[in-house]
C-alpha atoms as a PDB file:
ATOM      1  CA  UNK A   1      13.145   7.681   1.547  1.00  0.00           C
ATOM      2  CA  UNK A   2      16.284   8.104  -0.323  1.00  0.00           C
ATOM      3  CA  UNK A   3      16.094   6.891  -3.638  1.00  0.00           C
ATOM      4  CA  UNK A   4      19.051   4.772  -3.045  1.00  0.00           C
ATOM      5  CA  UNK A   5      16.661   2.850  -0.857  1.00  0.00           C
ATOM      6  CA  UNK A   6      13.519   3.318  -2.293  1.00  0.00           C
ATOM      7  CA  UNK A   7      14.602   1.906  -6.003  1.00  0.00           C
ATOM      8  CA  UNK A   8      15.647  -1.463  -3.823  1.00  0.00           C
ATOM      9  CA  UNK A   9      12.226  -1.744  -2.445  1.00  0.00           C
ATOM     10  CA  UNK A  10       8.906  -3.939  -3.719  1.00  0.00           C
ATOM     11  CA  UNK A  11       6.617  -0.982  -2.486  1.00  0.00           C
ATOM     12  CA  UNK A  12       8.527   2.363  -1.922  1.00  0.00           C
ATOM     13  CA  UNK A  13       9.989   2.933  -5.827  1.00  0.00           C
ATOM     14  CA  UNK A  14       7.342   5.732  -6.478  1.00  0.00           C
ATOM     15  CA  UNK A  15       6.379   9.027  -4.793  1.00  0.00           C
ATOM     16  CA  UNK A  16       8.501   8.300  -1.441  1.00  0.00           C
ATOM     17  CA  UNK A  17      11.662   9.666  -2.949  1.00  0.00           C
ATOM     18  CA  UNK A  18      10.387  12.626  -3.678  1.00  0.00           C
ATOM     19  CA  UNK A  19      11.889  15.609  -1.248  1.00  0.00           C
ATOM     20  CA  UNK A  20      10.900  18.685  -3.286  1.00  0.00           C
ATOM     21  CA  UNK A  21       7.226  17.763  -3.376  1.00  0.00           C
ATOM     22  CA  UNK A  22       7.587  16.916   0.516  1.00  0.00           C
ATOM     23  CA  UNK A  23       8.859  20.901   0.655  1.00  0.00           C
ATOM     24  CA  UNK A  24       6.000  21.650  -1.635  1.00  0.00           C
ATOM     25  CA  UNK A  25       3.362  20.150   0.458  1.00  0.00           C
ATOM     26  CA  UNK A  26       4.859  21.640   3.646  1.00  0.00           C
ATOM     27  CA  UNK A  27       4.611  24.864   2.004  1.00  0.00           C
ATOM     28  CA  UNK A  28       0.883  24.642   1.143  1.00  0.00           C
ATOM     29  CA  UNK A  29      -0.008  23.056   4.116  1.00  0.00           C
ATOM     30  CA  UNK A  30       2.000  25.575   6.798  1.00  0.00           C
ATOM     31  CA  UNK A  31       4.193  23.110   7.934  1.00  0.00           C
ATOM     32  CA  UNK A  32       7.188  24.475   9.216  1.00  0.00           C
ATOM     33  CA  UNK A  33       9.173  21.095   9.726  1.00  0.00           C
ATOM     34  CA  UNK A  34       9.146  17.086   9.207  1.00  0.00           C
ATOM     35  CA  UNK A  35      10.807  14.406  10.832  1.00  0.00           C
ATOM     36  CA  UNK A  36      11.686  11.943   8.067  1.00  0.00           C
ATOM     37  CA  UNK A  37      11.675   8.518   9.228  1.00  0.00           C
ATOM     38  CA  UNK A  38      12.312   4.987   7.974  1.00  0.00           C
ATOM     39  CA  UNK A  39       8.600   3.349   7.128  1.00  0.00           C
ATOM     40  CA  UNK A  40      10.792  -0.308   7.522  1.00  0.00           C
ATOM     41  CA  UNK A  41      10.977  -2.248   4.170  1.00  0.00           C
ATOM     42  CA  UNK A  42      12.161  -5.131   2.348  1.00  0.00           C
ATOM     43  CA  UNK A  43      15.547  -2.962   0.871  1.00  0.00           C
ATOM     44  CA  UNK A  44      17.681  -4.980   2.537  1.00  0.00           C
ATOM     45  CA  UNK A  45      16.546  -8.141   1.662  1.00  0.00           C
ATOM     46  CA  UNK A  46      18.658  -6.539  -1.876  1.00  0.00           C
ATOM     47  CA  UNK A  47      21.093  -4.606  -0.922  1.00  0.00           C
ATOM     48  CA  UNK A  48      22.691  -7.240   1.235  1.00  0.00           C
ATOM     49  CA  UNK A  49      21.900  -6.598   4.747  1.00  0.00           C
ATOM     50  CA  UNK A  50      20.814  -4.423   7.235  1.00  0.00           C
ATOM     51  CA  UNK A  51      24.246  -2.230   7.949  1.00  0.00           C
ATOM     52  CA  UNK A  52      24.574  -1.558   4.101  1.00  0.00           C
ATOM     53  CA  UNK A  53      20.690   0.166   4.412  1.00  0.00           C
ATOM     54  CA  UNK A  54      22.243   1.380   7.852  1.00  0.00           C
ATOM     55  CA  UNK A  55      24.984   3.272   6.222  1.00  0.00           C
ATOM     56  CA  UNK A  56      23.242   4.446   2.524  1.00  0.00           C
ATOM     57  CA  UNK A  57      20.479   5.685   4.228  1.00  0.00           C
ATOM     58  CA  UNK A  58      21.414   7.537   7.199  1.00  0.00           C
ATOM     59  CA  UNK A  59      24.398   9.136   5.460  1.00  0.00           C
ATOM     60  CA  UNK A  60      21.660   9.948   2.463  1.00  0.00           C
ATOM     61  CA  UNK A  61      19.054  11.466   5.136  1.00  0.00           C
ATOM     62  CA  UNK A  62      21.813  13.375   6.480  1.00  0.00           C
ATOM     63  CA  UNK A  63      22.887  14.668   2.998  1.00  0.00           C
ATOM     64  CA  UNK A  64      19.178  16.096   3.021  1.00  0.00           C
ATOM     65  CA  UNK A  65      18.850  17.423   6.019  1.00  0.00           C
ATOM     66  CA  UNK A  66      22.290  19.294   5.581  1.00  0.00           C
ATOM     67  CA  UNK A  67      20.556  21.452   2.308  1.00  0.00           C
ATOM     68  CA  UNK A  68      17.505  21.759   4.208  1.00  0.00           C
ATOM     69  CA  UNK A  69      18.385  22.275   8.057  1.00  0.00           C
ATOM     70  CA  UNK A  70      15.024  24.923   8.629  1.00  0.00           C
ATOM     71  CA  UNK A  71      12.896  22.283   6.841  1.00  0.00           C
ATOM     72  CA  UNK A  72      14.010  18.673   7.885  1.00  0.00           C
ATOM     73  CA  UNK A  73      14.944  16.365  10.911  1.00  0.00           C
ATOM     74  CA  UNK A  74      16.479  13.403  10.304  1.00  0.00           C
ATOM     75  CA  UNK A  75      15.443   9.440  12.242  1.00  0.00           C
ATOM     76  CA  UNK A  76      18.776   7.767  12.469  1.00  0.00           C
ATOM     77  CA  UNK A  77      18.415   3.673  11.462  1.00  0.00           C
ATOM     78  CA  UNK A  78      20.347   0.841  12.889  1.00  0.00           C
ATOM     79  CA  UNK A  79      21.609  -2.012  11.525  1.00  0.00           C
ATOM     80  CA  UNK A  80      20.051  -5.351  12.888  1.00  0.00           C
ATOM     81  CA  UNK A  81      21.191  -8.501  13.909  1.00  0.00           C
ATOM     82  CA  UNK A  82      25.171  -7.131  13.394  1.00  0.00           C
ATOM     83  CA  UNK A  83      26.683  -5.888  16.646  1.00  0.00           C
ATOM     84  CA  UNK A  84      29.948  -4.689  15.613  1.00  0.00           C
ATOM     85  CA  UNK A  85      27.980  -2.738  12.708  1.00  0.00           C
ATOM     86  CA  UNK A  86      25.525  -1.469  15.399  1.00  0.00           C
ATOM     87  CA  UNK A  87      28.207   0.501  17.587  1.00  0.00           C
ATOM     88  CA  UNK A  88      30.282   1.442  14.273  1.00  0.00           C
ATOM     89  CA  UNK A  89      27.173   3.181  13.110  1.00  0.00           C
ATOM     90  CA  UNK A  90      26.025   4.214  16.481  1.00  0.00           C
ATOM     91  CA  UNK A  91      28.981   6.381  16.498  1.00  0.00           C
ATOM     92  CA  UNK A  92      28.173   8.078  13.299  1.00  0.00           C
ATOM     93  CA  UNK A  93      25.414   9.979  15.154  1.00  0.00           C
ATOM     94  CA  UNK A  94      25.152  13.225  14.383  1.00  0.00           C
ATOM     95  CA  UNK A  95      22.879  15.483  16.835  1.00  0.00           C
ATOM     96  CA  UNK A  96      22.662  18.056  14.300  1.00  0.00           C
ATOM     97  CA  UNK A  97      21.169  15.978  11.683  1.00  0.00           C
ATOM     98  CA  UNK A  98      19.128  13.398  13.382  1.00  0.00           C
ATOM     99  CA  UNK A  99      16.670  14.011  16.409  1.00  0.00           C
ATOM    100  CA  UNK A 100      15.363  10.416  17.131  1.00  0.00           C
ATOM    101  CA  UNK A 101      16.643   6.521  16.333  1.00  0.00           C
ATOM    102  CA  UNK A 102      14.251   5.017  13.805  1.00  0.00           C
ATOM    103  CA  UNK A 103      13.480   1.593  15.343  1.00  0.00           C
ATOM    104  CA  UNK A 104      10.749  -1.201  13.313  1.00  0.00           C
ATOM    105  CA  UNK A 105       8.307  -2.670  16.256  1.00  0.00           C
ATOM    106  CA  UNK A 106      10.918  -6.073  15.369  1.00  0.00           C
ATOM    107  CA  UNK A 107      13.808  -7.560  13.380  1.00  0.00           C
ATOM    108  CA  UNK A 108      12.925 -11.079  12.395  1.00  0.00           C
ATOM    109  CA  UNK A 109      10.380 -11.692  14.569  1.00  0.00           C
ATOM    110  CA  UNK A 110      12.936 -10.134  17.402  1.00  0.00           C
ATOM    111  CA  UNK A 111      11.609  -7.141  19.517  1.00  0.00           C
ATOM    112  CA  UNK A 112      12.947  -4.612  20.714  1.00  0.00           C
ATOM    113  CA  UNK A 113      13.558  -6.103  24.305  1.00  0.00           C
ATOM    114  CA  UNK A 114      15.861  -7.987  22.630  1.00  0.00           C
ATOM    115  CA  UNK A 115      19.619  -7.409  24.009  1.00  0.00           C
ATOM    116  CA  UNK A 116      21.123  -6.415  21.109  1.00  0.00           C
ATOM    117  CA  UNK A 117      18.881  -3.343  21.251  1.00  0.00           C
ATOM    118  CA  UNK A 118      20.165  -2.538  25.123  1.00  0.00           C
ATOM    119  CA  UNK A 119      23.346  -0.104  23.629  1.00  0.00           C
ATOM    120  CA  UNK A 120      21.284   1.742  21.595  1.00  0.00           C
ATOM    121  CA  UNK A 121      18.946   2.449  24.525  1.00  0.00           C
ATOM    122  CA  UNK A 122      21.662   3.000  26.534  1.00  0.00           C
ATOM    123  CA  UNK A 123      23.139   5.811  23.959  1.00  0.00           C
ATOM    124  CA  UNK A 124      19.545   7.256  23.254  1.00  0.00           C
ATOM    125  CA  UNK A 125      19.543   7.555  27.080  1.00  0.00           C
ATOM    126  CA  UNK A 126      22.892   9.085  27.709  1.00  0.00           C
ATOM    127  CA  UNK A 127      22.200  11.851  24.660  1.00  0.00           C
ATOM    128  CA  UNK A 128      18.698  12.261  25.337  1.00  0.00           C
ATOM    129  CA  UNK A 129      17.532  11.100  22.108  1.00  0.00           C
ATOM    130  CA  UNK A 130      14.077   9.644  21.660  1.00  0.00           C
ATOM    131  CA  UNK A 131      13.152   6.498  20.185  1.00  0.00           C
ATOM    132  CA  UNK A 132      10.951   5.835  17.253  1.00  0.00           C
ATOM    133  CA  UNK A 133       8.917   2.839  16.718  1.00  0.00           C
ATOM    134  CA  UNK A 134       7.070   2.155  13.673  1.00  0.00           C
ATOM    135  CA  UNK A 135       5.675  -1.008  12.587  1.00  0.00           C
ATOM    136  CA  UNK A 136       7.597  -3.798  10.934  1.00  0.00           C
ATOM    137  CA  UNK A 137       6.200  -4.239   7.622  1.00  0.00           C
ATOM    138  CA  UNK A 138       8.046  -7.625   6.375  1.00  0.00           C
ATOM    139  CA  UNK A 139       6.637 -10.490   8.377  1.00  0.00           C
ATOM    140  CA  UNK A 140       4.941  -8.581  11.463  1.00  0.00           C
ATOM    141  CA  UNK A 141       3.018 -11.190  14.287  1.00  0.00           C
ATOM    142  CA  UNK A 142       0.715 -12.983  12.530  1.00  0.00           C
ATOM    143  CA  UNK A 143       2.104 -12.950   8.475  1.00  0.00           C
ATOM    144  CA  UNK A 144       2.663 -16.870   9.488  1.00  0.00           C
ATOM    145  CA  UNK A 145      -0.540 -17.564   9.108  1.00  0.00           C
ATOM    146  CA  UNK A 146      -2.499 -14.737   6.969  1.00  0.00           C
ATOM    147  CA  UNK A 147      -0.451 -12.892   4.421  1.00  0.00           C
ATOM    148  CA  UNK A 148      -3.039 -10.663   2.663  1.00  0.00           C
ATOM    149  CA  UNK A 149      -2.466  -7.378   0.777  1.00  0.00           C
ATOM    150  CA  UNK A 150      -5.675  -5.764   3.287  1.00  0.00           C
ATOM    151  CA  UNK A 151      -5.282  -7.703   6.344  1.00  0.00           C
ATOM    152  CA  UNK A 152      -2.042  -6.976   7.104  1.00  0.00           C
ATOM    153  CA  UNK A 153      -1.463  -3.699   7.197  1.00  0.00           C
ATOM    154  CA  UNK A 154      -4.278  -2.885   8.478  1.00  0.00           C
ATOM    155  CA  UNK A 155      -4.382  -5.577  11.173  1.00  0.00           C
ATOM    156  CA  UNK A 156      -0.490  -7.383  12.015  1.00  0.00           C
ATOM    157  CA  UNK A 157       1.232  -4.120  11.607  1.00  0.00           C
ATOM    158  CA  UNK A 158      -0.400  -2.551  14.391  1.00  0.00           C
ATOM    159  CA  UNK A 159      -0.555  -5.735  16.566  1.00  0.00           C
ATOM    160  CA  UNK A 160       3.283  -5.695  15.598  1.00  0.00           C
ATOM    161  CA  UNK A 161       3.700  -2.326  17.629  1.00  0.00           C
ATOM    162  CA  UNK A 162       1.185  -2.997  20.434  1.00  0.00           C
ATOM    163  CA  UNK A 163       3.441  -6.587  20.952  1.00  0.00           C
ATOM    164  CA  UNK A 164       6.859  -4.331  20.546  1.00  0.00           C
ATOM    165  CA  UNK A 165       5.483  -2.045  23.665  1.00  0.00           C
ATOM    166  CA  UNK A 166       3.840  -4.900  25.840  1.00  0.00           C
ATOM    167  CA  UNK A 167       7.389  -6.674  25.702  1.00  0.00           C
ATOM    168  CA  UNK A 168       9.138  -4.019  26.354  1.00  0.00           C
ATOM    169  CA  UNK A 169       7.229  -2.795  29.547  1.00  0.00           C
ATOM    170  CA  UNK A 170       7.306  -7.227  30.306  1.00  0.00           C
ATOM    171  CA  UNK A 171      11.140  -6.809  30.016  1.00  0.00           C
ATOM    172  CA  UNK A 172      11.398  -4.188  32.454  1.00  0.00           C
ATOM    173  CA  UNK A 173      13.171  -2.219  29.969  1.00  0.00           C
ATOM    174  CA  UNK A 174      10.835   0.437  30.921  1.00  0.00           C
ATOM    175  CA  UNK A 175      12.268   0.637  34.420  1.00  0.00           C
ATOM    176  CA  UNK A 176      16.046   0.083  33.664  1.00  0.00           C
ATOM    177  CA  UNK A 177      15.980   3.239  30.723  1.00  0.00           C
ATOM    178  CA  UNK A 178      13.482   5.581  32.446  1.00  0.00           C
ATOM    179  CA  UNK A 179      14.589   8.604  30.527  1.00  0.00           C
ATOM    180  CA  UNK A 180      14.094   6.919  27.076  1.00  0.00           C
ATOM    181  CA  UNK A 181      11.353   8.608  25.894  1.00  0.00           C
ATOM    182  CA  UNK A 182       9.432   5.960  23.295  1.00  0.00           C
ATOM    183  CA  UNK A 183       6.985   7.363  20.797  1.00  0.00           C
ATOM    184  CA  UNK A 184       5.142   4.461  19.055  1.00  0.00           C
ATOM    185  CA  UNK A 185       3.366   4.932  15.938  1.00  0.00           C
ATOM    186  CA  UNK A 186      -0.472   4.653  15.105  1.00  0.00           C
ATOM    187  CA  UNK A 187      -1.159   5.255  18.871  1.00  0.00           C
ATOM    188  CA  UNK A 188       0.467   2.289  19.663  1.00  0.00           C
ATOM    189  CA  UNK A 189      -1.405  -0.198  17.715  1.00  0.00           C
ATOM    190  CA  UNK A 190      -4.475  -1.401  19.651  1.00  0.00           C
ATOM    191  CA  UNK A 191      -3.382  -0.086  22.825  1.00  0.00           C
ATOM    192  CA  UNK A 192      -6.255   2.316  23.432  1.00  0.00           C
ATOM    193  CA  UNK A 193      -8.486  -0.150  22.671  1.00  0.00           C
ATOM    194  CA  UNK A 194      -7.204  -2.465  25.079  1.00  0.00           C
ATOM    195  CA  UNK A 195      -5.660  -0.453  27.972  1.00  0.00           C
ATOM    196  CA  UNK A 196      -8.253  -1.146  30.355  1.00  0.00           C
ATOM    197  CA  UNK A 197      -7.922  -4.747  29.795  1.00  0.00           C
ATOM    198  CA  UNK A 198      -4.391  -4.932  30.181  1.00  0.00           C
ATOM    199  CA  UNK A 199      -4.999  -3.168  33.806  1.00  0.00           C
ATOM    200  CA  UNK A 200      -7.916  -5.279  34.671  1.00  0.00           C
ATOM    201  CA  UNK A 201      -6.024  -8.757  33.310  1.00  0.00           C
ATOM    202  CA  UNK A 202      -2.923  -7.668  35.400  1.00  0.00           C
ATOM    203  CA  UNK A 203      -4.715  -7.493  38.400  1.00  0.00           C
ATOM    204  CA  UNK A 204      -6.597 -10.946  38.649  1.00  0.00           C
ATOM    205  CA  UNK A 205      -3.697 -12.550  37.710  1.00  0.00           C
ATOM    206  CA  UNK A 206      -1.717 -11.102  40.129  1.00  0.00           C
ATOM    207  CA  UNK A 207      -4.173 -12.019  42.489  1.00  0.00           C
ATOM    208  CA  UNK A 208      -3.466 -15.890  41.186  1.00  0.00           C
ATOM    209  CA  UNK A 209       0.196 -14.887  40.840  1.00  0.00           C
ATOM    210  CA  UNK A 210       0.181 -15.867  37.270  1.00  0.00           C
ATOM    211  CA  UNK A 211       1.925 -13.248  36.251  1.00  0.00           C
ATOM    212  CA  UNK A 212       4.979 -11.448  37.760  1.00  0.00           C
ATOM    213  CA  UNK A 213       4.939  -8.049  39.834  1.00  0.00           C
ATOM    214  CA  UNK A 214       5.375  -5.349  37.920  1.00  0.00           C
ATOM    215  CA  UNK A 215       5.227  -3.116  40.050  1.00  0.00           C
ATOM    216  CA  UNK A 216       2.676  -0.688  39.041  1.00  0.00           C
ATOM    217  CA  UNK A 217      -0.082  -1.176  36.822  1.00  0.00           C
ATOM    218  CA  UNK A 218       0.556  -1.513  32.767  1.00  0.00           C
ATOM    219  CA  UNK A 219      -1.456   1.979  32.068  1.00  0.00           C
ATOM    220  CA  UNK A 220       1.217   3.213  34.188  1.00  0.00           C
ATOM    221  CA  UNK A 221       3.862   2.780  32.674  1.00  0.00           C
ATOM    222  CA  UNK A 222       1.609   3.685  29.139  1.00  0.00           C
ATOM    223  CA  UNK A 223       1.082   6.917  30.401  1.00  0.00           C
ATOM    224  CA  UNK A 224       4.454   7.880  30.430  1.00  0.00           C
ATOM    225  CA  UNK A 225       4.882   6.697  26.190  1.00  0.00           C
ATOM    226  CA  UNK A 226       4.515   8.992  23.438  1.00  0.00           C
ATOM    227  CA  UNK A 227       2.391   8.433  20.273  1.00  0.00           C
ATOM    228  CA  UNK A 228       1.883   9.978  17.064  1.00  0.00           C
ATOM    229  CA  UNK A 229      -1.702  10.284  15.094  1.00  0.00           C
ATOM    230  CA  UNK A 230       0.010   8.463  11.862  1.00  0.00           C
ATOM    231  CA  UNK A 231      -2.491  10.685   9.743  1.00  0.00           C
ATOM    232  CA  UNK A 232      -5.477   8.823  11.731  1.00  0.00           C
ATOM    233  CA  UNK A 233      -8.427  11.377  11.120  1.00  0.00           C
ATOM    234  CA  UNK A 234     -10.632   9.471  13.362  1.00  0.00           C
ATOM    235  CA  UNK A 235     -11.981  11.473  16.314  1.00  0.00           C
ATOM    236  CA  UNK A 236     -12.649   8.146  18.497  1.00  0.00           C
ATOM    237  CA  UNK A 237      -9.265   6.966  18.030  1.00  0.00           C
ATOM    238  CA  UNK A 238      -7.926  10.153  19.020  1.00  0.00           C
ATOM    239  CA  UNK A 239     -10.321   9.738  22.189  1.00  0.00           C
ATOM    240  CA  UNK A 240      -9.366   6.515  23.040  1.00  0.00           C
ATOM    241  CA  UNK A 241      -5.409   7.608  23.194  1.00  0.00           C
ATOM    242  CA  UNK A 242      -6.643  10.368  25.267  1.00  0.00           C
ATOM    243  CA  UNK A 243      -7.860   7.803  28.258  1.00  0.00           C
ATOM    244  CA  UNK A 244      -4.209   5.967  28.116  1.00  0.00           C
ATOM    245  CA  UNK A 245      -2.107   9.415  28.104  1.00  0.00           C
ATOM    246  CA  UNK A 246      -2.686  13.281  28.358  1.00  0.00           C
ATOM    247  CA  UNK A 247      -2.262  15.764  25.290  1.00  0.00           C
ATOM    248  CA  UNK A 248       1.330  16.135  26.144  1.00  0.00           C
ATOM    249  CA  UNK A 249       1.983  12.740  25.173  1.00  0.00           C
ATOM    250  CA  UNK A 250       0.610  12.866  21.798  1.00  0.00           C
ATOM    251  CA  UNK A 251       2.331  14.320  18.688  1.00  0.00           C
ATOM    252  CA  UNK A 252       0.592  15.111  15.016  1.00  0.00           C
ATOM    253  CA  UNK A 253       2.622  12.341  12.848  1.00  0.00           C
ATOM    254  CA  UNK A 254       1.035  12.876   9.086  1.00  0.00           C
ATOM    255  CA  UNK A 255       2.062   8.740   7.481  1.00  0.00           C
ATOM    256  CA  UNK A 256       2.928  11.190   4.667  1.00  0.00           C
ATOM    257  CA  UNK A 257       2.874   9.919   1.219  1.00  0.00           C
ATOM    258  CA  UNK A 258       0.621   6.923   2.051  1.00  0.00           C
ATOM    259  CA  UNK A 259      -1.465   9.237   3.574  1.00  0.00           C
ATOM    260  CA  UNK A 260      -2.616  12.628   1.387  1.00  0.00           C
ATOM    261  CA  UNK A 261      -5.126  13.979   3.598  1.00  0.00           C
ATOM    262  CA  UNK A 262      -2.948  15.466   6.078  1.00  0.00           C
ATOM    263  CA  UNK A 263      -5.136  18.513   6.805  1.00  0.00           C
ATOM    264  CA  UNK A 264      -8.120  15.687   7.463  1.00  0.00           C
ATOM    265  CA  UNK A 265      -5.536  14.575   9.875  1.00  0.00           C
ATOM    266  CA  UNK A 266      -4.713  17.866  11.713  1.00  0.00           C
ATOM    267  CA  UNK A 267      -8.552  18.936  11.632  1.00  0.00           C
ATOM    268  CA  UNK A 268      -8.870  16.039  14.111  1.00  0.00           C
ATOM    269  CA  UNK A 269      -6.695  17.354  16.696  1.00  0.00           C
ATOM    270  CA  UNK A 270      -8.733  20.714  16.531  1.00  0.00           C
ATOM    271  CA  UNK A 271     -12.132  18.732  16.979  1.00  0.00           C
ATOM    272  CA  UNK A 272     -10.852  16.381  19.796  1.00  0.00           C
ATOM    273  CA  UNK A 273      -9.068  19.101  21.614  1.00  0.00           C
ATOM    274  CA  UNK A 274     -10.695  20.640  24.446  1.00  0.00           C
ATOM    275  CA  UNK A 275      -8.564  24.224  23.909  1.00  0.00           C
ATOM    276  CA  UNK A 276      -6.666  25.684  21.403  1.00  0.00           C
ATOM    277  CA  UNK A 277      -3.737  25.604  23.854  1.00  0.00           C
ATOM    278  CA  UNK A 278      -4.455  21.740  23.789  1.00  0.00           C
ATOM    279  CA  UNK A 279      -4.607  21.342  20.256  1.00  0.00           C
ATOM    280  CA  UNK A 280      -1.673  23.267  19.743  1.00  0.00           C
ATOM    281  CA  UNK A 281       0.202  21.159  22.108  1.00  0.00           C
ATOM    282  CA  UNK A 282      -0.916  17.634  20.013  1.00  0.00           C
ATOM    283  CA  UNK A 283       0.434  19.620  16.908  1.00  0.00           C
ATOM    284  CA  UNK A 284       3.755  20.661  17.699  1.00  0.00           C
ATOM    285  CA  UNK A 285       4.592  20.960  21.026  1.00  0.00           C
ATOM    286  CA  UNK A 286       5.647  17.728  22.215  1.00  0.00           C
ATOM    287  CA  UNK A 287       7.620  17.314  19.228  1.00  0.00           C
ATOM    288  CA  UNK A 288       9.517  20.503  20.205  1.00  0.00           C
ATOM    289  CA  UNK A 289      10.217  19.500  23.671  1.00  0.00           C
ATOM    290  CA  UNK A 290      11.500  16.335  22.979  1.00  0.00           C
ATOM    291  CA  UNK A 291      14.212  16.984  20.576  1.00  0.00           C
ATOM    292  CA  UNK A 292      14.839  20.585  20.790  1.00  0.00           C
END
């Protein structure tokens, strides 16, 4: 996080500023490259607005990237809730620097099947750039009625991300930008947990017509998401994202600094993975074919 941003932040001030002991880290670790994205924060709560953060920090990221191009790819961020800001900044994309948008799971208690969000879907579509979603950390679903230093990052966060992808498949957003492809991080929030019951709840309220036609069922259009490990060493979670999507679908994503334990993190891939070929794919593969 640029230091720009970070030094505006309740949270972020230490450690996530830090690029040369990112490189160092790499190093020892034998990582070749990082995708640096925006972990959502309170910055522009003080650094009035969203399309100031917008412009410091994506023209700071790209500042970075430009001194390390072998090392670095950049997530591009987009200033919420000011449309004119939106499309000035959306044409400040640079392909060379960034590789994905940088999206929070919601705005305000907005999500992303919002309309304001249709343009940038609609560029990310066009250019073939993928979309990042990472959970909002500032008042996520339930911080209405249980704000606790524990509780909610380990519980609203990842509901935030699992409500961000239900809406958008509800939206049909899905359907109208098919060649968006969406990685969501921490598998998606609870998704593998509840992916059967999102098939089996479809279908007996279809029966009932409770709920609308949509046209296939939800694990179908799951399959076709991507989602990053978030530094989740946890074989069984890693299993559980295996029954929503195949290998090619997931993509090593270390939550580096808050998490240090990255090679616990890769060591899961190699214990879940049922080849080499396999693990190799969840490391680094899907990664390469999506923004190479």
């Amino acid at each position: 996080m640029p230091p720009e941003i970070g030094q505006n932040t309740a949270f972020f001030k230490v450690g996530w500023s830090d690029a040369e002991r990112q490189l160092g880290v790499m190093d020892e670790l034998g990582i070749e490259k990082s995708l640096l994205l925006y972990p959502t924060s309170d910055a522009h709560l003080n650094m009035g607005g969203w399309a100031t953060v917008a412009d410091v920090y994506n023209s700071k990221i790209r500042d970075v990237v430009k001194v390390h191009a072998d090392r670095f790819m950049g997530g591009f961020v987009i200033p919420y809730g000011n449309v004119r800001g939106r499309d000035e900044e959306l044409t400040k994309f640079d392909p060379k620097s960034f590789k994905v948008f940088s999206l929070a799971s919601s705005y305000d208690g907005v999500y992303l099947d919002d309309d304001y969000f249709e343009p940038v879907f609609e560029f990310a579509q066009k250019h073939g750039v993928p979309v990042h979603v990472h959970p909002q950390i500032l008042n996520p679903i339930g911080s209405e009625r249980i704000e606790d230093p524990l509780l909610s990052p380990v519980l609203e966060y990842v509901f935030d991300v699992s409500m961000c992808l239900g809406k958008l498949m509800m939206s049909g957003t899905f359907i109208k930008f098919p060649d968006v492809k969406f990685i969501f991080a921490h598998y998606g929030g609870v998704l593998p947990v509840v992916k059967e019951r999102f098939d089996n709840t479809y279908q007996m309220l279809r029966r009932r017509e409770f709920v609308k036609d949509l046209g296939k069922l939800p694990g179908d259009y799951f399959k076709n998401c991507y989602f990053d490990t978030s530094g989740s060493k946890s074989p069984a979670s890693l299993l559980c994202a295996l029954e929503v999507t195949d290998p090619s679908h997931i993509m090593f994503g270390s939550d580096y600094p808050a998490n240090q334990n990255i090679p616990g993190a890769l060591d899961v891939l190699g214990e879940v993975g049922r080849s080499p070929q396999e693990t190799e794919l969840m490391k680094y593969l899907s990664l390469q074919n999506l923004v190479f």
